[in-house]
N, C-alpha and C. Protein backbone atom coordinates (compact mmCIF):
# COMPACT_ATOMS: atom_id res chain seq x y z
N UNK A 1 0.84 -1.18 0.00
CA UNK A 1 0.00 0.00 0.00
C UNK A 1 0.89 1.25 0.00
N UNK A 2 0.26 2.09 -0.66
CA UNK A 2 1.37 3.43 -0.84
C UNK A 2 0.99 4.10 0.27
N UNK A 3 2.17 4.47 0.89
CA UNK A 3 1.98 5.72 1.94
C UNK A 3 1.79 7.43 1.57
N UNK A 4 0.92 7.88 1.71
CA UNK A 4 0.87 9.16 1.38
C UNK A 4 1.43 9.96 2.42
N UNK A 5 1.00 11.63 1.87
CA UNK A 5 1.88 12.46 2.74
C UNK A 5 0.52 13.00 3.83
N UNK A 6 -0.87 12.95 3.96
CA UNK A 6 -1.41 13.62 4.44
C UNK A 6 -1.48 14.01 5.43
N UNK A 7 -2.13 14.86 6.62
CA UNK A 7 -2.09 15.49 7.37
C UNK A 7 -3.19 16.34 7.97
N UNK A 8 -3.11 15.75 9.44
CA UNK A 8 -4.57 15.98 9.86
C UNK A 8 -4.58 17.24 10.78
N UNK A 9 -5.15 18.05 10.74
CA UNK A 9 -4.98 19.58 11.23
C UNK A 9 -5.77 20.00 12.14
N UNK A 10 -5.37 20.26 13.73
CA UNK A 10 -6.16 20.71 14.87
C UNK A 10 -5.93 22.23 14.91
N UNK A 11 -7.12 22.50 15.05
CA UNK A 11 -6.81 24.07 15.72
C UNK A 11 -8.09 24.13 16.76
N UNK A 12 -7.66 24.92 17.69
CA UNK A 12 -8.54 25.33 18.90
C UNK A 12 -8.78 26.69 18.85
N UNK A 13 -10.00 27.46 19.13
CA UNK A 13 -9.88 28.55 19.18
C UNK A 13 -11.18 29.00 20.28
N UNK A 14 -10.45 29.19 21.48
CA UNK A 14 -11.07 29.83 22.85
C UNK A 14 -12.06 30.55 22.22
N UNK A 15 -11.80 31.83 21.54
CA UNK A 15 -12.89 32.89 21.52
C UNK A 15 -13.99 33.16 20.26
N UNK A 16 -13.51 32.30 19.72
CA UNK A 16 -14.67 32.29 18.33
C UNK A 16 -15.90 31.49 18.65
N UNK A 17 -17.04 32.26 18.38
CA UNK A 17 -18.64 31.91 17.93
C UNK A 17 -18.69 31.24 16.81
N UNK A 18 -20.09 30.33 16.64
CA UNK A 18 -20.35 30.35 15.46
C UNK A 18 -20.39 31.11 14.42
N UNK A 19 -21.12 32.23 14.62
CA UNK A 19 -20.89 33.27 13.81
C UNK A 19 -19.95 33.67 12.88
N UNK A 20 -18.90 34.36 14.24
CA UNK A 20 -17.53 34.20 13.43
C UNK A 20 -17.12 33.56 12.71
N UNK A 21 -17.40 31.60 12.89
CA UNK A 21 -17.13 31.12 11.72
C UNK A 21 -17.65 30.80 10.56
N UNK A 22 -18.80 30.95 10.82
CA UNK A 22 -19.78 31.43 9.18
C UNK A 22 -19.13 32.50 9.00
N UNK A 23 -18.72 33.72 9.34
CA UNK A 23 -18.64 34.81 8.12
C UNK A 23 -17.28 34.36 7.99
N UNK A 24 -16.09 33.72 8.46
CA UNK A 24 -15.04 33.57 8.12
C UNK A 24 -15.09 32.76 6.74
N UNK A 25 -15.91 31.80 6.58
CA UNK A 25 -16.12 30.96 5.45
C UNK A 25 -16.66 31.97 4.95
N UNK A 26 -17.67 32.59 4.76
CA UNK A 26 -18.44 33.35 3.74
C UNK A 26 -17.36 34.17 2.86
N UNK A 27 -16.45 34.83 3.79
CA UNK A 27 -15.47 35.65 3.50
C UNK A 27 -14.24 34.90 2.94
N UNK A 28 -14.01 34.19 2.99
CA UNK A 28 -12.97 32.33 2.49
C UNK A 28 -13.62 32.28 0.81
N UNK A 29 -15.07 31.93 0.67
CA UNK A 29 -15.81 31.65 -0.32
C UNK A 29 -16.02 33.15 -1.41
N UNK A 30 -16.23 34.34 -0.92
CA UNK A 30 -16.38 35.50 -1.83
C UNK A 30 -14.83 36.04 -2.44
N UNK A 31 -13.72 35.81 -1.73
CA UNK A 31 -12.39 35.60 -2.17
C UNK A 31 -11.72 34.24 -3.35
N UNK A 32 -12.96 33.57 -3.22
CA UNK A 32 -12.81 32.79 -4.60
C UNK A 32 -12.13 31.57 -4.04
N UNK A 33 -11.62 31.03 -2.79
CA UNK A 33 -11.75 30.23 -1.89
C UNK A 33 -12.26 29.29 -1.27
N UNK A 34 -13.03 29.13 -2.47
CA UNK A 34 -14.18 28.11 -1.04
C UNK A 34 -14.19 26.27 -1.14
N UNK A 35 -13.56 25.83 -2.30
CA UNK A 35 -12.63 24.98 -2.07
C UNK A 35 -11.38 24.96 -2.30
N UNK A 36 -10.94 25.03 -1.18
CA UNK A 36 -9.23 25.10 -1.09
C UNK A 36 -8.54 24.07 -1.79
N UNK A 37 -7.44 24.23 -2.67
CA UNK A 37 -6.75 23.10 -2.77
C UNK A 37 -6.07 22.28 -1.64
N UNK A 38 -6.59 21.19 -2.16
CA UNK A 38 -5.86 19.97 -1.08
C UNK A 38 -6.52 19.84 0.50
N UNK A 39 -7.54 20.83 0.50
CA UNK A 39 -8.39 20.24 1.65
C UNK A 39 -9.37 19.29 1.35
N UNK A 40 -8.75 17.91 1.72
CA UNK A 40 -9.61 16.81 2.31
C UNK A 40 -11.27 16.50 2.54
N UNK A 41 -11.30 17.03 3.92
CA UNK A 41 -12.06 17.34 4.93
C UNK A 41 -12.11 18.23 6.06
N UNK A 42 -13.08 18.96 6.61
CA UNK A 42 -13.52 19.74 7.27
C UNK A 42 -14.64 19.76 8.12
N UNK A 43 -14.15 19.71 9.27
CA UNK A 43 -15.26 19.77 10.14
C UNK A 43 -15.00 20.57 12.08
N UNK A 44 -16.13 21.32 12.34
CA UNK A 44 -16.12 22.55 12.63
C UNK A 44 -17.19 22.21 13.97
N UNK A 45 -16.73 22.34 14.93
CA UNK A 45 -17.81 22.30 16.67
C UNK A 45 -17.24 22.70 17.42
N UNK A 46 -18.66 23.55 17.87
CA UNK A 46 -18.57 24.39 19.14
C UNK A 46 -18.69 23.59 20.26
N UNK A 47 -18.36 24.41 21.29
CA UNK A 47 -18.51 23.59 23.27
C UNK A 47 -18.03 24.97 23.92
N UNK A 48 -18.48 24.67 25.70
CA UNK A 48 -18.25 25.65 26.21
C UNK A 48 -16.65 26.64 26.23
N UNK A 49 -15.72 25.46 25.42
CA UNK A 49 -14.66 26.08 25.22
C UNK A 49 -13.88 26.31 23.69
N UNK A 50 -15.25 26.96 23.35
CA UNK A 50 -15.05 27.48 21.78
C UNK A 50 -15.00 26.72 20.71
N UNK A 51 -13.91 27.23 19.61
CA UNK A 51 -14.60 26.94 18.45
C UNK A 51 -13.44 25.09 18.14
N UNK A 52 -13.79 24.56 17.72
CA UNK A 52 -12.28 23.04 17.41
C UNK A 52 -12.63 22.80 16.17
N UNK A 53 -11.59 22.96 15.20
CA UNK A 53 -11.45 22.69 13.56
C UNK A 53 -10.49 21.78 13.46
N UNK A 54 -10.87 20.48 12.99
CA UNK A 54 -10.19 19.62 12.35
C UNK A 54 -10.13 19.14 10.97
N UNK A 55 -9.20 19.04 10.35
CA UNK A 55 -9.27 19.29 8.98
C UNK A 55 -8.22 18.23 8.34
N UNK A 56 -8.52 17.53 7.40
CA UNK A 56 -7.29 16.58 6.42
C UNK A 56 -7.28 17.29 5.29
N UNK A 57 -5.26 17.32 4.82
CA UNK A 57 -5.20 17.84 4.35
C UNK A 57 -4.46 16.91 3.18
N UNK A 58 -4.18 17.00 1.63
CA UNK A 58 -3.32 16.16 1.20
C UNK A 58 -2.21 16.61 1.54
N UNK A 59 -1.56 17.56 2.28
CA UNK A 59 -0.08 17.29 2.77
C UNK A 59 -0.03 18.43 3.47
N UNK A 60 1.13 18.72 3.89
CA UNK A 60 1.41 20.08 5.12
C UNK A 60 1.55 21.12 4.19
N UNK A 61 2.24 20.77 3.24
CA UNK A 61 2.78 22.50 2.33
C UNK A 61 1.02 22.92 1.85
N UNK A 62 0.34 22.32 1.10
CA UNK A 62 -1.13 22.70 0.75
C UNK A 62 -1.63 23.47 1.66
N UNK A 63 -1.26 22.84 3.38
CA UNK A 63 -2.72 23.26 4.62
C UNK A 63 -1.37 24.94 4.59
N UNK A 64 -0.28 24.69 4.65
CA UNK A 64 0.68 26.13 4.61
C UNK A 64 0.37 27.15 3.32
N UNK A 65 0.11 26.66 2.56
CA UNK A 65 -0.13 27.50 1.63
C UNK A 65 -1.46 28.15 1.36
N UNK A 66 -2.50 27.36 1.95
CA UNK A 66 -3.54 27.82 2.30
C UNK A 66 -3.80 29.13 3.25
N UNK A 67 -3.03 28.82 4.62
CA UNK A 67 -2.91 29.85 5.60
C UNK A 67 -2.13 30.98 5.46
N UNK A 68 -1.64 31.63 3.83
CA UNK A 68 -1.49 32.69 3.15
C UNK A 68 -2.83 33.39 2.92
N UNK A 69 -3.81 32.66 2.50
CA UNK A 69 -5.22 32.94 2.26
C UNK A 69 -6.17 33.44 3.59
N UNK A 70 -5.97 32.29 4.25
CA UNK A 70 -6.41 32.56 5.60
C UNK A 70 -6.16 32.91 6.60
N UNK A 71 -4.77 33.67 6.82
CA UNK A 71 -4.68 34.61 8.23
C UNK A 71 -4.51 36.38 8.18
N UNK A 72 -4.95 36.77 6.76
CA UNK A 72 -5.59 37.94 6.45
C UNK A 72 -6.95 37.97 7.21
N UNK A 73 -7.70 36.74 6.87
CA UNK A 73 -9.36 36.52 6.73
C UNK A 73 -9.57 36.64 8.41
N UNK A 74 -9.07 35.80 8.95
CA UNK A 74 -8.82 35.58 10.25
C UNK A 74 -8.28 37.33 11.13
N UNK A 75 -7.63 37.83 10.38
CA UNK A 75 -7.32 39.20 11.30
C UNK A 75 -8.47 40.14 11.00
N UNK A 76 -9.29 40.25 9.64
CA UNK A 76 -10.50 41.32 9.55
C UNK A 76 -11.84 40.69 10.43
N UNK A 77 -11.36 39.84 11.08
CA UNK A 77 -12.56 39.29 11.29
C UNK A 77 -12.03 39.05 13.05
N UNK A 78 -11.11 39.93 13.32
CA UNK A 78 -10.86 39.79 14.82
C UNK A 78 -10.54 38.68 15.89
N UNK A 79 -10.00 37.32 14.54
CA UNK A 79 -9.53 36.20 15.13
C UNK A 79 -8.27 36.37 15.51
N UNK A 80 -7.74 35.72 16.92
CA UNK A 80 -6.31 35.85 16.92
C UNK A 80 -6.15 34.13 16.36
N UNK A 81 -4.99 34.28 15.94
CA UNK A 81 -4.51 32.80 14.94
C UNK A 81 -4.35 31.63 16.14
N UNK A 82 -4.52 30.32 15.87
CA UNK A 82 -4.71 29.30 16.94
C UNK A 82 -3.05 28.74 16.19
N UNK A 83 -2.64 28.19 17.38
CA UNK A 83 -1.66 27.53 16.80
C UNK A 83 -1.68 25.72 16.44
N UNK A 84 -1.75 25.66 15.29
CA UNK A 84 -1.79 24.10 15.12
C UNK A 84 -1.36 22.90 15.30
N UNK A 85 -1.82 22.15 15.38
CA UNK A 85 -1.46 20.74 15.86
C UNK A 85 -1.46 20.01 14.40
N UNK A 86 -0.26 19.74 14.13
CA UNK A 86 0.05 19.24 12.56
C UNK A 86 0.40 17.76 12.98
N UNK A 87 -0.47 16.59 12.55
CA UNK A 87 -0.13 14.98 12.96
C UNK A 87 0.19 14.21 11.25
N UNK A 88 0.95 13.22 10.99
CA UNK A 88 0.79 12.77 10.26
C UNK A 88 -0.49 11.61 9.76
N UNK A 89 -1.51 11.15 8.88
CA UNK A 89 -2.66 11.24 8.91
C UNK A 89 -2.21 9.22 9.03
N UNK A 90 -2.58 8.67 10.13
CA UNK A 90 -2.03 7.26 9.89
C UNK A 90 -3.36 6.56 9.30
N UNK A 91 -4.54 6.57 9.36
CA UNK A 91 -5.92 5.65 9.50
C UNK A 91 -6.99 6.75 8.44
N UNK A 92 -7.55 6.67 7.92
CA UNK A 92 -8.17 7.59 7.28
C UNK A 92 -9.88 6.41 6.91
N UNK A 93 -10.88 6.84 7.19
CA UNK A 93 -12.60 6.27 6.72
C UNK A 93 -13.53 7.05 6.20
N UNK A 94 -13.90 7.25 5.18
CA UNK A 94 -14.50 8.39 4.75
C UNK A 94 -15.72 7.88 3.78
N UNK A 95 -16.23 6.30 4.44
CA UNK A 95 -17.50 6.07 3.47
C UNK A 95 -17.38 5.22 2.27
N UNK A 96 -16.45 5.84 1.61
CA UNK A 96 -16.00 4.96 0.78
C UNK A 96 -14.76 4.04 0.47
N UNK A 97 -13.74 4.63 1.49
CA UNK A 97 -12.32 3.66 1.17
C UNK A 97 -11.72 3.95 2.54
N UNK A 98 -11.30 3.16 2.77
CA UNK A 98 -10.30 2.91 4.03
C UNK A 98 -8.71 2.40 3.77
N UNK A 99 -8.10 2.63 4.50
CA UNK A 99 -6.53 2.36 4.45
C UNK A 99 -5.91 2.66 5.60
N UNK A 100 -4.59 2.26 5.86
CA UNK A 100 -3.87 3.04 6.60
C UNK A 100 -2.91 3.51 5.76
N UNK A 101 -2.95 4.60 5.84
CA UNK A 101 -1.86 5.70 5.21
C UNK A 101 -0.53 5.55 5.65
């Protein structure tokens, strides 16, 4: 089985609402953004201790090259930047194919 490069992406963010992250996407998407290259998957929940984005990416330079795009978006919009938790992606299930990476 071929090993890929992917990469599964935590960020935490104490002070963001939902809100905030709808218009952050809205504002992601009217910049011509709204599917990123090489993002995977995405998925986005709140709790009493804010906002948790986890995300697969096909590799680290893509989710880096992305966050050229997105930490403009993130400062008009009064986010301070979360610092990430970059893992290599070992197990991946998505419905239709499974592997270990």
């Amino acid at each position: 089985m071929e090993h890929l490069k992917k990469v599964m992406v935590q960020f935490d963010f104490p002070e963001m609402t939902a809100k905030q992250f709808d218009k952050i996407w809205q504002d992601i998407r009217v910049k011509g953004h709204g599917n990123p290259s090489g993002l995977e998957h995405h998925a986005a929940a709140i709790s009493e201790k804010g906002m948790k984005i986890i995300d697969v990416w096909e590799s680290e330079d893509k989710f880096n090259k992305f966050g050229n795009t997105l930490m403009p978006i993130l400062a008009q919009n009064g986010i301070i930047p979360a610092k990430p938790v970059i893992l290599p992606l070992h197990f991946e299930y998505n419905g239709i194919r499974t592997g270990v990476l």
